[in-house]
N, C-alpha and C. Protein backbone atom coordinates (compact mmCIF):
# COMPACT_ATOMS: atom_id res chain seq x y z
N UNK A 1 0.84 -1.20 0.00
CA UNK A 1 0.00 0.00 0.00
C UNK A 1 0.88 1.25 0.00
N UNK A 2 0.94 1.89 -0.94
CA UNK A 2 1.12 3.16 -0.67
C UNK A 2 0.86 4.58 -0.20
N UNK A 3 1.36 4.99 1.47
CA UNK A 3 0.92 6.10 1.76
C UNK A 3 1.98 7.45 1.74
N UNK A 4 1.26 8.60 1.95
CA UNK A 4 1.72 9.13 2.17
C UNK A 4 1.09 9.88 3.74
N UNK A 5 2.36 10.80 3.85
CA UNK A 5 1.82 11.98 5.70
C UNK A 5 2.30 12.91 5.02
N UNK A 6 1.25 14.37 5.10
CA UNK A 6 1.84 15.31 4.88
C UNK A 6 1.83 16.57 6.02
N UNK A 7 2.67 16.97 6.15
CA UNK A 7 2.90 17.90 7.50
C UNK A 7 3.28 19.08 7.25
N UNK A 8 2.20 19.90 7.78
CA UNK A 8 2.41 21.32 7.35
C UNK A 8 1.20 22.10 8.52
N UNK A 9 1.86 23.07 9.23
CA UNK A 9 0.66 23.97 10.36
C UNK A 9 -0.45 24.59 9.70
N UNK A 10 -0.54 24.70 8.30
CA UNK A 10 -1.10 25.91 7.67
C UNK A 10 -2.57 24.30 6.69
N UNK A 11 -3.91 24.30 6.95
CA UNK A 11 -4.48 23.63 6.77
C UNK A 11 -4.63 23.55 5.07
N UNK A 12 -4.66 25.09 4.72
CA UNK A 12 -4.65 25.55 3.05
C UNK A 12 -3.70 24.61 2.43
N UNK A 13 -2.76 24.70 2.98
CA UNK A 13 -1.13 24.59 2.59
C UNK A 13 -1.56 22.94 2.21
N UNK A 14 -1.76 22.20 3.51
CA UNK A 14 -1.79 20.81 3.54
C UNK A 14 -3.28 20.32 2.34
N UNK A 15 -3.99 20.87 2.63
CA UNK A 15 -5.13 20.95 1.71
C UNK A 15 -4.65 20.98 0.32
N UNK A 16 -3.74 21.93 -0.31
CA UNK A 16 -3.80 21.88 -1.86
C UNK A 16 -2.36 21.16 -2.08
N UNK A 17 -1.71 20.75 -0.82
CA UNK A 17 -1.08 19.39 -1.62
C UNK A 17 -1.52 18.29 -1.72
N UNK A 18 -2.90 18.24 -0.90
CA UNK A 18 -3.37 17.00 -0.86
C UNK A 18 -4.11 17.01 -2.58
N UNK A 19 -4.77 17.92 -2.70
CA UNK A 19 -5.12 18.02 -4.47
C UNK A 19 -4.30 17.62 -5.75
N UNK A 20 -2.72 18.20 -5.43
CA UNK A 20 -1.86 18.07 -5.98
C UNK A 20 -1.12 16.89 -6.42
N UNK A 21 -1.37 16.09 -5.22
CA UNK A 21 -0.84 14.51 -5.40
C UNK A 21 -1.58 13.44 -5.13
N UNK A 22 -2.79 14.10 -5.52
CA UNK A 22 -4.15 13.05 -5.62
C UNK A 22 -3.43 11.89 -6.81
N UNK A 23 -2.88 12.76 -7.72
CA UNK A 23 -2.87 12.02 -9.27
C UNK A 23 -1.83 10.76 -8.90
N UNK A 24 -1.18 10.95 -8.08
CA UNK A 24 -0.01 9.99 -7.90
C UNK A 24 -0.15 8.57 -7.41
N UNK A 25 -1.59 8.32 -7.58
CA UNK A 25 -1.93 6.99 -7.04
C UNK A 25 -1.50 6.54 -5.43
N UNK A 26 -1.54 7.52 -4.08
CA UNK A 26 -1.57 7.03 -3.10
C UNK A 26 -2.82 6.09 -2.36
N UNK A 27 -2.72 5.46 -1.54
CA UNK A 27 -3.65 4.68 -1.50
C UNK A 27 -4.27 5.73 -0.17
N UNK A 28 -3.42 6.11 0.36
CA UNK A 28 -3.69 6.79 1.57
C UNK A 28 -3.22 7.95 1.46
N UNK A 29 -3.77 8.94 2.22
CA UNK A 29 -2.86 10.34 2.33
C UNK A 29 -3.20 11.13 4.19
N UNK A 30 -2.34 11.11 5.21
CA UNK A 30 -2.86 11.11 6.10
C UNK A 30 -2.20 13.09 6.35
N UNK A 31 -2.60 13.48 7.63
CA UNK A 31 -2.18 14.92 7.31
C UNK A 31 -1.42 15.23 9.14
N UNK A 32 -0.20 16.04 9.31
CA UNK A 32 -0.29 16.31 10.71
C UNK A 32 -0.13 17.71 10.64
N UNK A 33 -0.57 18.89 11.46
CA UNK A 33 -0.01 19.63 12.12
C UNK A 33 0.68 20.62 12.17
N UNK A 34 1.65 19.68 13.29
CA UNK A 34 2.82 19.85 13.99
C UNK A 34 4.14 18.54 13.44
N UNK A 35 5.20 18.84 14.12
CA UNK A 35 6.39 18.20 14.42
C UNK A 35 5.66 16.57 15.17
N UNK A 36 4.92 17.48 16.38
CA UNK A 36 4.73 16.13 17.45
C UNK A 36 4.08 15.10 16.73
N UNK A 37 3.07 15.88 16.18
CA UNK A 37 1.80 14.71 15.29
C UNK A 37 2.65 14.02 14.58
N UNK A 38 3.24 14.57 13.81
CA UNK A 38 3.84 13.71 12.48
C UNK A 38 4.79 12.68 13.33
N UNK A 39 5.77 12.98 14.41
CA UNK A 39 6.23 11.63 14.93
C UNK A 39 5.53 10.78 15.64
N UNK A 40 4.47 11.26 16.40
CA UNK A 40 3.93 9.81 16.85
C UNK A 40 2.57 8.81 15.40
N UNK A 41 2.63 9.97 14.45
CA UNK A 41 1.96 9.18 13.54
C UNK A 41 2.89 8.42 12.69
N UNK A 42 4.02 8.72 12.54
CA UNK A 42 5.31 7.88 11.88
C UNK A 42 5.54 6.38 12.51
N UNK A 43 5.28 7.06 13.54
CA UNK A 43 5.55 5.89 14.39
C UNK A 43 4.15 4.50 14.63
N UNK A 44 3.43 5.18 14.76
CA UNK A 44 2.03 3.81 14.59
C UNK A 44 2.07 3.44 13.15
N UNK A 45 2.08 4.30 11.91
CA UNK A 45 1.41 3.82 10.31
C UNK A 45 3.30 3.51 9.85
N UNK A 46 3.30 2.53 8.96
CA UNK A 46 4.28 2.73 7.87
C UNK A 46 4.25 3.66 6.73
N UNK A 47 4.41 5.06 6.48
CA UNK A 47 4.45 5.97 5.35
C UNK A 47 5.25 5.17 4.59
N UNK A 48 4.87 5.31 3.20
CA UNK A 48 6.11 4.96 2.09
C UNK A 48 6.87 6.42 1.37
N UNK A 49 6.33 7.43 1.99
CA UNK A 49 6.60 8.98 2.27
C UNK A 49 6.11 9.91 3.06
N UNK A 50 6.99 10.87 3.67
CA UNK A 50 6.41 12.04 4.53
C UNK A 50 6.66 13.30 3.80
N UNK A 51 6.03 14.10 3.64
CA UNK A 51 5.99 15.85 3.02
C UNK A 51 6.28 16.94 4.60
N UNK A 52 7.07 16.96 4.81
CA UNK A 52 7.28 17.70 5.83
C UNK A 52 7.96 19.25 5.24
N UNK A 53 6.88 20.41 5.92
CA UNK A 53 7.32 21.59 6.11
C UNK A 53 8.44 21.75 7.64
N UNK A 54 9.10 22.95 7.55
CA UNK A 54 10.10 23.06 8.94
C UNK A 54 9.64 23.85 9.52
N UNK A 55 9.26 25.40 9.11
CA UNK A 55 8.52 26.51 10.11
C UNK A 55 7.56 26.10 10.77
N UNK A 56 7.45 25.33 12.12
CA UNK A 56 5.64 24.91 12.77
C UNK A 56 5.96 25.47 13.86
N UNK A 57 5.34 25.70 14.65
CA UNK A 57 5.41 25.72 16.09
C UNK A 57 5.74 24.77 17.29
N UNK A 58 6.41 24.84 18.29
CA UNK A 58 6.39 23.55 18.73
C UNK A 58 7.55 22.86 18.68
N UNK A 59 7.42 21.68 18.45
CA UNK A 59 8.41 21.09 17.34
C UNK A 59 8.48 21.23 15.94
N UNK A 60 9.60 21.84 15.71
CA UNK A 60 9.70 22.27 14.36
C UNK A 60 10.17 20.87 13.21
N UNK A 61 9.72 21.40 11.90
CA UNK A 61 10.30 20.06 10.94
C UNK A 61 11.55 19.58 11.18
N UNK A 62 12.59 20.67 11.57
CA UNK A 62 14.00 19.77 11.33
C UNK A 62 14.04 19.07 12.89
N UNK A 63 13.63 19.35 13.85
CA UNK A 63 13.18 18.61 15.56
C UNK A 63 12.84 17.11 15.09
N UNK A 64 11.60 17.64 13.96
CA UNK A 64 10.64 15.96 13.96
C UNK A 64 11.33 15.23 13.02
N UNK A 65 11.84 15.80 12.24
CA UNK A 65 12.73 14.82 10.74
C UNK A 65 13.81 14.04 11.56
N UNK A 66 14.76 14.84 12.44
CA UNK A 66 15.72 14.21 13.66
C UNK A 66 15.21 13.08 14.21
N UNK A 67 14.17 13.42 14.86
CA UNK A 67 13.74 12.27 15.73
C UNK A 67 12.97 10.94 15.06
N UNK A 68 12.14 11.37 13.81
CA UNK A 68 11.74 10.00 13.53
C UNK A 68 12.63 9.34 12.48
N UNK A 69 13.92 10.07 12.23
CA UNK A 69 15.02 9.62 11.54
C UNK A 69 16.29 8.21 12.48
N UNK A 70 15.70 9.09 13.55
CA UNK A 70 16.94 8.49 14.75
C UNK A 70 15.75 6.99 15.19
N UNK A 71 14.34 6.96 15.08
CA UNK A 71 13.82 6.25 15.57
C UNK A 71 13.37 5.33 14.11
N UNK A 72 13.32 5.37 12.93
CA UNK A 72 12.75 5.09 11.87
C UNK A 72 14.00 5.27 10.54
N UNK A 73 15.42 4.37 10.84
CA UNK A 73 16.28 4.88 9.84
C UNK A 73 15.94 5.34 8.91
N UNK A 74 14.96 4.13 7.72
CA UNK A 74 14.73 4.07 6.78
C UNK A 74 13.41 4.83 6.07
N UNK A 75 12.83 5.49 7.13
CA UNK A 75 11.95 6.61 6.72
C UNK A 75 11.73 7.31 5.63
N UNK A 76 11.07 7.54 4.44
CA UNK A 76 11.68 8.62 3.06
C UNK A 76 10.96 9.83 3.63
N UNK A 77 12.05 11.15 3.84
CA UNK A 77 11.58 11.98 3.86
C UNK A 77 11.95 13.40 3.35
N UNK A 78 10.83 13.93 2.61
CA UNK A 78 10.90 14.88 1.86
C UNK A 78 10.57 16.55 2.32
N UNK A 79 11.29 17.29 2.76
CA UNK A 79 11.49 18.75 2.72
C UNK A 79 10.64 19.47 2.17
N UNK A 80 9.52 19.93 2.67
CA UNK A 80 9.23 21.16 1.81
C UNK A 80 9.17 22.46 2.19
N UNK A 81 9.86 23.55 2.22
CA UNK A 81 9.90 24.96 2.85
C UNK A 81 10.13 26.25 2.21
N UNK A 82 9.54 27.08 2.87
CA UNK A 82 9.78 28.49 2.04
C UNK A 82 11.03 29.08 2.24
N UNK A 83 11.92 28.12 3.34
CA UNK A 83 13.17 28.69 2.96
C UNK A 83 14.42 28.00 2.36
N UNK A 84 15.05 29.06 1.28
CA UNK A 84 15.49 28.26 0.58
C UNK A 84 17.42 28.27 0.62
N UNK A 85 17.48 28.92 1.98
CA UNK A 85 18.78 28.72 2.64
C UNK A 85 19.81 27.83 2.34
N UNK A 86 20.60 27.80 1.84
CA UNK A 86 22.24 26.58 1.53
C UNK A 86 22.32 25.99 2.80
N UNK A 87 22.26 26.93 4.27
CA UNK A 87 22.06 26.15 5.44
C UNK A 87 21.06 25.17 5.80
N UNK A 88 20.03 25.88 5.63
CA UNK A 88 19.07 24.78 6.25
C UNK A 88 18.85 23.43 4.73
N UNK A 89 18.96 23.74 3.86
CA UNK A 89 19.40 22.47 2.82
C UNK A 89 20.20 21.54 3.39
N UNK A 90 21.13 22.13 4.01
CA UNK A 90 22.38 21.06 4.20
C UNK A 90 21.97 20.32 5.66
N UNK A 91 21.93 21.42 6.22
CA UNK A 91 21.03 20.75 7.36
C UNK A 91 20.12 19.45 7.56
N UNK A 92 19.57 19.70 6.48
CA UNK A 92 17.76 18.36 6.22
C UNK A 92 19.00 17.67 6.03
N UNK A 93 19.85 17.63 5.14
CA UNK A 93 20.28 16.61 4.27
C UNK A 93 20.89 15.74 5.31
N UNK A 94 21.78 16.46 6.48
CA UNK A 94 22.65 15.68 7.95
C UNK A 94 21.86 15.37 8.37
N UNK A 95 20.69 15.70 8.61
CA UNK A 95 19.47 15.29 9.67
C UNK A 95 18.98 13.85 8.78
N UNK A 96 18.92 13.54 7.84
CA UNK A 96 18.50 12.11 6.95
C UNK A 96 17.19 12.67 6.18
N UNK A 97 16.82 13.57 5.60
CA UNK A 97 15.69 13.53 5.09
C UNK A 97 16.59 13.08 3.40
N UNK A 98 15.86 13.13 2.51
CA UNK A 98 16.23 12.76 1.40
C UNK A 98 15.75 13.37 -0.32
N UNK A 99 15.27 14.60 0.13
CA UNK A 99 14.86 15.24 -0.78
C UNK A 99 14.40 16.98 0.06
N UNK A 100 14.59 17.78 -0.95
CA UNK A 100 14.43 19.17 -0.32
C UNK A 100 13.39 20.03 -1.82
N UNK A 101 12.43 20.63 -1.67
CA UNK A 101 12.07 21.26 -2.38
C UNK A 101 11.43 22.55 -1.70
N UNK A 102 11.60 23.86 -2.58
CA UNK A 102 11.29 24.97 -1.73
C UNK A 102 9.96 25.06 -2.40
N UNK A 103 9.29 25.55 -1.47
CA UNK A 103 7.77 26.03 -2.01
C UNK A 103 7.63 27.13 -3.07
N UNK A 104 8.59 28.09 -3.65
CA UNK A 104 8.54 28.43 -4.55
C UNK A 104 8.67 28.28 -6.33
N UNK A 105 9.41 26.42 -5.83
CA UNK A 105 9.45 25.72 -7.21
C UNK A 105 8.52 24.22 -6.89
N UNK A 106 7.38 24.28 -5.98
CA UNK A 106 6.40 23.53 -5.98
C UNK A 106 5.71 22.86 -7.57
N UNK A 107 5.62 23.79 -8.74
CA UNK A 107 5.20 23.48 -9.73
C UNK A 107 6.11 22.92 -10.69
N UNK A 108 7.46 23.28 -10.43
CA UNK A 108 8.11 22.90 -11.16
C UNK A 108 9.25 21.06 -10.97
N UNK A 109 8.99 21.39 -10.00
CA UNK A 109 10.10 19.96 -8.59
C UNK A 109 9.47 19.19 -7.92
N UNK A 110 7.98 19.67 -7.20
CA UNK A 110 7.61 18.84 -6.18
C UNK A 110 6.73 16.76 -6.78
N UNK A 111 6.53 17.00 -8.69
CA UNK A 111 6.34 15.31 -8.87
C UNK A 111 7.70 14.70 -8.48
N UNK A 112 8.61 15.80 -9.91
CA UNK A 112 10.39 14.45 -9.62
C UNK A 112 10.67 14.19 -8.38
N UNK A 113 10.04 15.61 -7.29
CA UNK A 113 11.17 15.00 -6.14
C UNK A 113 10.25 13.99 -6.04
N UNK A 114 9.06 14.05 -5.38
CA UNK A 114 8.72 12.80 -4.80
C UNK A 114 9.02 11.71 -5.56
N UNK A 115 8.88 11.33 -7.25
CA UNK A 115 8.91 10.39 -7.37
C UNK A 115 10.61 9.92 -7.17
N UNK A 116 11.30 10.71 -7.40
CA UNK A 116 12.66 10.16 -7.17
C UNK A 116 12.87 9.87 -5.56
N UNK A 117 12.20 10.50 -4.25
CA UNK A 117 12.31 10.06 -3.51
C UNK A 117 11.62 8.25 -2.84
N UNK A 118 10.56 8.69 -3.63
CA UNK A 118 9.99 6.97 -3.45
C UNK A 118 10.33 5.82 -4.16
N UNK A 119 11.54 6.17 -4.94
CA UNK A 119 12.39 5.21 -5.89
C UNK A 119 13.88 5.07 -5.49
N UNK A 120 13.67 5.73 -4.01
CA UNK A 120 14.93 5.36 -3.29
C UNK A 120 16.08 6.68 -3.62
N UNK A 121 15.84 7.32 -4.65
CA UNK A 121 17.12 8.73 -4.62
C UNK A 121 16.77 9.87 -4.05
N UNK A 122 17.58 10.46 -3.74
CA UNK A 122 17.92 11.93 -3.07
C UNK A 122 17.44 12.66 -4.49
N UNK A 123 17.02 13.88 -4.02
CA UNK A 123 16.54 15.38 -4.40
C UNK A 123 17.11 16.08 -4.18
N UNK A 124 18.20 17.02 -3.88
CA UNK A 124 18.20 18.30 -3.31
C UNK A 124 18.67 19.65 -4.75
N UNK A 125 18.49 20.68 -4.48
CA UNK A 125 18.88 21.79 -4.76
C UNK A 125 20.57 21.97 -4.74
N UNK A 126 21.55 22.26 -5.67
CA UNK A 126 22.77 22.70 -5.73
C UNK A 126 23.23 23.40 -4.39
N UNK A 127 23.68 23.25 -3.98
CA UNK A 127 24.18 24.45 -2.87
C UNK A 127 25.79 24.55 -2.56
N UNK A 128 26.04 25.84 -2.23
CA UNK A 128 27.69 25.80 -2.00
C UNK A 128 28.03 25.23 -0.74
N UNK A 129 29.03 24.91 -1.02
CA UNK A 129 29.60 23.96 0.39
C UNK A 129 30.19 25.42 1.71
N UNK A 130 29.07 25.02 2.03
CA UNK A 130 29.48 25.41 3.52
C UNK A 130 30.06 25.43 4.79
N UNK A 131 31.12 26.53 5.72
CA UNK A 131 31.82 26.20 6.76
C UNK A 131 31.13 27.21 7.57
N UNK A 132 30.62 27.17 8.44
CA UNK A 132 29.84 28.07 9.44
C UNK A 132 29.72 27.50 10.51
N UNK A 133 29.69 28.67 11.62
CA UNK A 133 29.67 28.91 12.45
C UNK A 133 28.15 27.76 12.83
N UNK A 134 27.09 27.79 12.49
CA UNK A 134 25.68 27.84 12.95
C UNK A 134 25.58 26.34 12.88
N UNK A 135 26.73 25.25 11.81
CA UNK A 135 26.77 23.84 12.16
C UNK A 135 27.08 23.16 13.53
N UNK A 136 27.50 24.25 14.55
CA UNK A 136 27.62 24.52 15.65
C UNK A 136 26.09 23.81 16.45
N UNK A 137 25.16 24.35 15.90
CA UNK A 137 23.87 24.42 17.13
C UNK A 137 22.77 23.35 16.41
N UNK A 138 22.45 22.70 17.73
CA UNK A 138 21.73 21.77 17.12
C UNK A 138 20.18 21.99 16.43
N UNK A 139 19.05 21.01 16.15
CA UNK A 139 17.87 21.28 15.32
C UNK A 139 17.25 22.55 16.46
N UNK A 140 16.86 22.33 17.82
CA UNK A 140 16.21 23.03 18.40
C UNK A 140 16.69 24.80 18.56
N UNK A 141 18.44 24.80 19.01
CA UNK A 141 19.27 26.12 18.84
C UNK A 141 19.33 27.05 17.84
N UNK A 142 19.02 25.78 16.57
CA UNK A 142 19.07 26.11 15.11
C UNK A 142 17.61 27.49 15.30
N UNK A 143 16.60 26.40 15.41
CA UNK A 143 15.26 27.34 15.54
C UNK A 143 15.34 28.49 16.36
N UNK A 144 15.67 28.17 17.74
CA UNK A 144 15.75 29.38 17.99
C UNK A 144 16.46 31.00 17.88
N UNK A 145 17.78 30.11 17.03
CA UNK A 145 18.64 30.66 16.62
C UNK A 145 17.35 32.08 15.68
N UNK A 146 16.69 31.80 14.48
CA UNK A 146 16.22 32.20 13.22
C UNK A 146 14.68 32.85 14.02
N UNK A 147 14.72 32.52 15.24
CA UNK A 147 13.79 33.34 15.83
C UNK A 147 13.81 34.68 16.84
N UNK A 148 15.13 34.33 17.25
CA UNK A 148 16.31 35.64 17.76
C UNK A 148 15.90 36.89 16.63
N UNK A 149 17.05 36.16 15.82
CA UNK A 149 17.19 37.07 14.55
C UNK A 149 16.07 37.75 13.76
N UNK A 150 14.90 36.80 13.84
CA UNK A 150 13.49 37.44 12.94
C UNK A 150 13.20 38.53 14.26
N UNK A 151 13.39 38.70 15.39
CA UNK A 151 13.17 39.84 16.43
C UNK A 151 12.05 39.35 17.48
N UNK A 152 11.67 38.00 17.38
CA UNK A 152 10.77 37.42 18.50
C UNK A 152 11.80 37.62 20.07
N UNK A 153 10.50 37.86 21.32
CA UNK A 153 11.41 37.61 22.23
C UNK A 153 11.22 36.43 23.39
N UNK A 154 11.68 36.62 24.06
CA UNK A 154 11.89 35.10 24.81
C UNK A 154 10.79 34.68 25.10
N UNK A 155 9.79 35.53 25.73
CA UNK A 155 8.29 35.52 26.09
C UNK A 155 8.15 34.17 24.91
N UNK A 156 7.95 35.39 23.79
CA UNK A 156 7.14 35.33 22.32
C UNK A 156 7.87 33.65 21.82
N UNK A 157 9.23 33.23 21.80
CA UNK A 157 9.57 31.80 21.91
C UNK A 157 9.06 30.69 22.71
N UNK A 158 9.24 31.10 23.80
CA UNK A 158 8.61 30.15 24.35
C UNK A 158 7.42 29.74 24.30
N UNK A 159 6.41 30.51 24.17
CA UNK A 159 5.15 30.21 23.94
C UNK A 159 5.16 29.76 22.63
N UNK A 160 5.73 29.97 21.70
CA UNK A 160 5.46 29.56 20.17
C UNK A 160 5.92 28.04 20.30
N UNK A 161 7.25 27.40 21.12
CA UNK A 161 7.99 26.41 21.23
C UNK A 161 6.99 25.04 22.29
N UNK A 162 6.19 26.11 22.93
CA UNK A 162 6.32 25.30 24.24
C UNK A 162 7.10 24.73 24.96
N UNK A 163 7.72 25.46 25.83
CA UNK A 163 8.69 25.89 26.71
C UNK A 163 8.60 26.51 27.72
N UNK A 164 9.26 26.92 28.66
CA UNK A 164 9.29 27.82 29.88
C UNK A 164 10.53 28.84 29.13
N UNK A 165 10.31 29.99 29.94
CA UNK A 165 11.13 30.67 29.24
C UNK A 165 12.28 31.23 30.26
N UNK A 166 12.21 30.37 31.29
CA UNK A 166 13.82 29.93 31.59
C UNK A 166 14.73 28.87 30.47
N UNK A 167 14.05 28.05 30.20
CA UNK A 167 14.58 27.40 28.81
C UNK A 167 15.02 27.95 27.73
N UNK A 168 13.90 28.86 27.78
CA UNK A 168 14.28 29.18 26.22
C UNK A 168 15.36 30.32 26.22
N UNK A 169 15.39 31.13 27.20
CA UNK A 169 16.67 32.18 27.62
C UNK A 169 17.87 30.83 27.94
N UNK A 170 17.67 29.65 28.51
CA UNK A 170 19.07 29.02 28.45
C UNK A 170 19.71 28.75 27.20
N UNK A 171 18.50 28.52 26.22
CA UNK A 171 18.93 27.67 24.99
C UNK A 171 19.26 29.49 24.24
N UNK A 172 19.05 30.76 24.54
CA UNK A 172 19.77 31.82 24.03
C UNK A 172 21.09 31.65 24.49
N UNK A 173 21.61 31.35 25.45
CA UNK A 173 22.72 31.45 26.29
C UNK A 173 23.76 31.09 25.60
N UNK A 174 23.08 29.63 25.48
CA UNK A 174 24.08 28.18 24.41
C UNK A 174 24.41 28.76 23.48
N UNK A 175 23.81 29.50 22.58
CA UNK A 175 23.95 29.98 20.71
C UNK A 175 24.66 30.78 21.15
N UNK A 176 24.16 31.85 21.83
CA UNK A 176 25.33 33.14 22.26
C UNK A 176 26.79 32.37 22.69
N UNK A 177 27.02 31.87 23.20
CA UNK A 177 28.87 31.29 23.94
C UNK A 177 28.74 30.59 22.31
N UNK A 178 27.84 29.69 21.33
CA UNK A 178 28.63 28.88 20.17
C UNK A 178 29.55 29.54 19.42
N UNK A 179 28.23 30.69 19.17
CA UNK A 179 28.10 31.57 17.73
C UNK A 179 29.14 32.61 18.50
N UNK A 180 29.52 33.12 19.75
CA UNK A 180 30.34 34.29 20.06
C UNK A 180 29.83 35.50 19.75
N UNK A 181 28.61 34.95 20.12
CA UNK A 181 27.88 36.73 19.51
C UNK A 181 27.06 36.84 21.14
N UNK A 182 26.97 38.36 20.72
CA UNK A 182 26.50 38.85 22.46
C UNK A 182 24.27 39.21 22.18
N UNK A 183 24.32 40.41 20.93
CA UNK A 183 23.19 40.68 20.50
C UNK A 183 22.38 40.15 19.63
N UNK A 184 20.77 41.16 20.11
CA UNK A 184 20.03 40.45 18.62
C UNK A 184 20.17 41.20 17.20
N UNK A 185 21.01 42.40 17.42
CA UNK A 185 21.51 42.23 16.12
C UNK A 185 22.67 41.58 15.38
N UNK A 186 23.67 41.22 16.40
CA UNK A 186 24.47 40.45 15.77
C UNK A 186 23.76 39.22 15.21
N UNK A 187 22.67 38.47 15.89
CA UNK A 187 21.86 37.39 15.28
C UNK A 187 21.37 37.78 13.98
N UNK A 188 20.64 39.18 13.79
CA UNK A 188 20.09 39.57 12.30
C UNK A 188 21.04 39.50 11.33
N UNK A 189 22.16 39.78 11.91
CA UNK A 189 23.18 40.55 10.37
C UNK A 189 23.73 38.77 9.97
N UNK A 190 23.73 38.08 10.69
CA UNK A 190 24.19 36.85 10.49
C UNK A 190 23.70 36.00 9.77
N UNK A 191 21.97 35.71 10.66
CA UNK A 191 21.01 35.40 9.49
C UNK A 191 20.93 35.99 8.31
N UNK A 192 20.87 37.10 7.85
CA UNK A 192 20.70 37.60 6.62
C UNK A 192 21.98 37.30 5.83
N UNK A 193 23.05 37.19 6.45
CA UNK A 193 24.23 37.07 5.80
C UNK A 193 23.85 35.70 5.03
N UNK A 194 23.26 34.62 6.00
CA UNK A 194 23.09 33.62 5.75
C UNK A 194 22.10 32.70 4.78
N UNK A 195 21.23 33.88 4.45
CA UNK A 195 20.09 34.04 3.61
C UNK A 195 18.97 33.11 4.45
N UNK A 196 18.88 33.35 5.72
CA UNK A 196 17.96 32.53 6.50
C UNK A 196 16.80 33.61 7.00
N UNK A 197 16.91 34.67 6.71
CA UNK A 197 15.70 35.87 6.50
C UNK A 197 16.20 36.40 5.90
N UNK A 198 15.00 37.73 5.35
CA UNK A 198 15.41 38.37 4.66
C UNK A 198 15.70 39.88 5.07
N UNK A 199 16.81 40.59 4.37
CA UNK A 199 17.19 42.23 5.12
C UNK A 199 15.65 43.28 4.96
């Protein structure tokens, strides 16, 4: 049987991919969320693919791709995000997902990738090889890292994360001593450097 999970916070979003890959003969098409949903639903159904977005709340995509990667080697999982960062590419790719497509070439990428991902090959986008600082911090630091920088504050994290926001000021702490940076603008000019927002 062939299923698919597709995971995305935004119901529209999940909705017109579900239209989109009606044609592809799944037998199933199930939908999560969040991060959390999609791993404990990974975990009860066998997907023969997952469509995972990374921006959610909560647990974010690259959190849940980690974990049902570390729990589910052989998992196929496919990337889909509006950002189209050389970092966070490379990122999915260490984390085990196996295909990356940005939502702005949805019409043009998102059949090959999948079908090349459910035929066992990798997808990704060209990207330059990268040495940075930010391979430093792990999936969760990562996030909060790009939420520093977009100008959210600790309050405003934690509640988006679910967290206490003694946590989430510790997990500022960590990035600050990685990255050697003190402010949140040193976080902006970095991200942007990094093409992980925009100036």
């Amino acid at each position: 049987m062939k299923s698919l999970l597709l995971v995305d916070d935004h119901k529209i979003v999940r909705s017109g991919l579900k239209t989109l890959l009606s044609n592809l003969n799944f037998d199933r098409i199930d939908e999560a969320d969040s991060g959390k949903m999609a791993y404990a639903l990974a975990q009860e159904n066998s997907y023969s693919l997952i469509i995972m977005d990374i921006s959610m709340g909560g647990m974010s995509g690259l959190d849940a791709l980690s974990k049902i990667i570390n729990r589910l080697p052989k998992q196929k999982i496919l990337i889909l995000s509006m950002h189209d960062s050389d970092l966070v590419i490379e990122k999915s790719k260490k984390l085990g997902a196996m295909g990356f497509v940005t939502k702005s070439d949805i019409s043009d990428n998102l059949f090959q990738a999948v079908e090349q991902v459910l035929a066992g090959q990798y997808f990704f986008p060209e990207i330059k090889i990268l040495d940075n600082r930010l391979n430093e911090l792990n999936e969760r630091e990562f996030e909060i890292f790009k939420m520093i920088a977009s100008g959210m504050t600790i309050k405003n994290i934690a509640a988006d994360m679910n967290i206490s926001q003694k946590t989430a000021a510790n997990y500022q702490t960590s990035i600050k001593q990685k990255l050697e940076i003190d402010n949140p603008i040193e976080f902006y000019k970095l991200a942007v450097e990094l093409n992980l927002i925009k100036s």
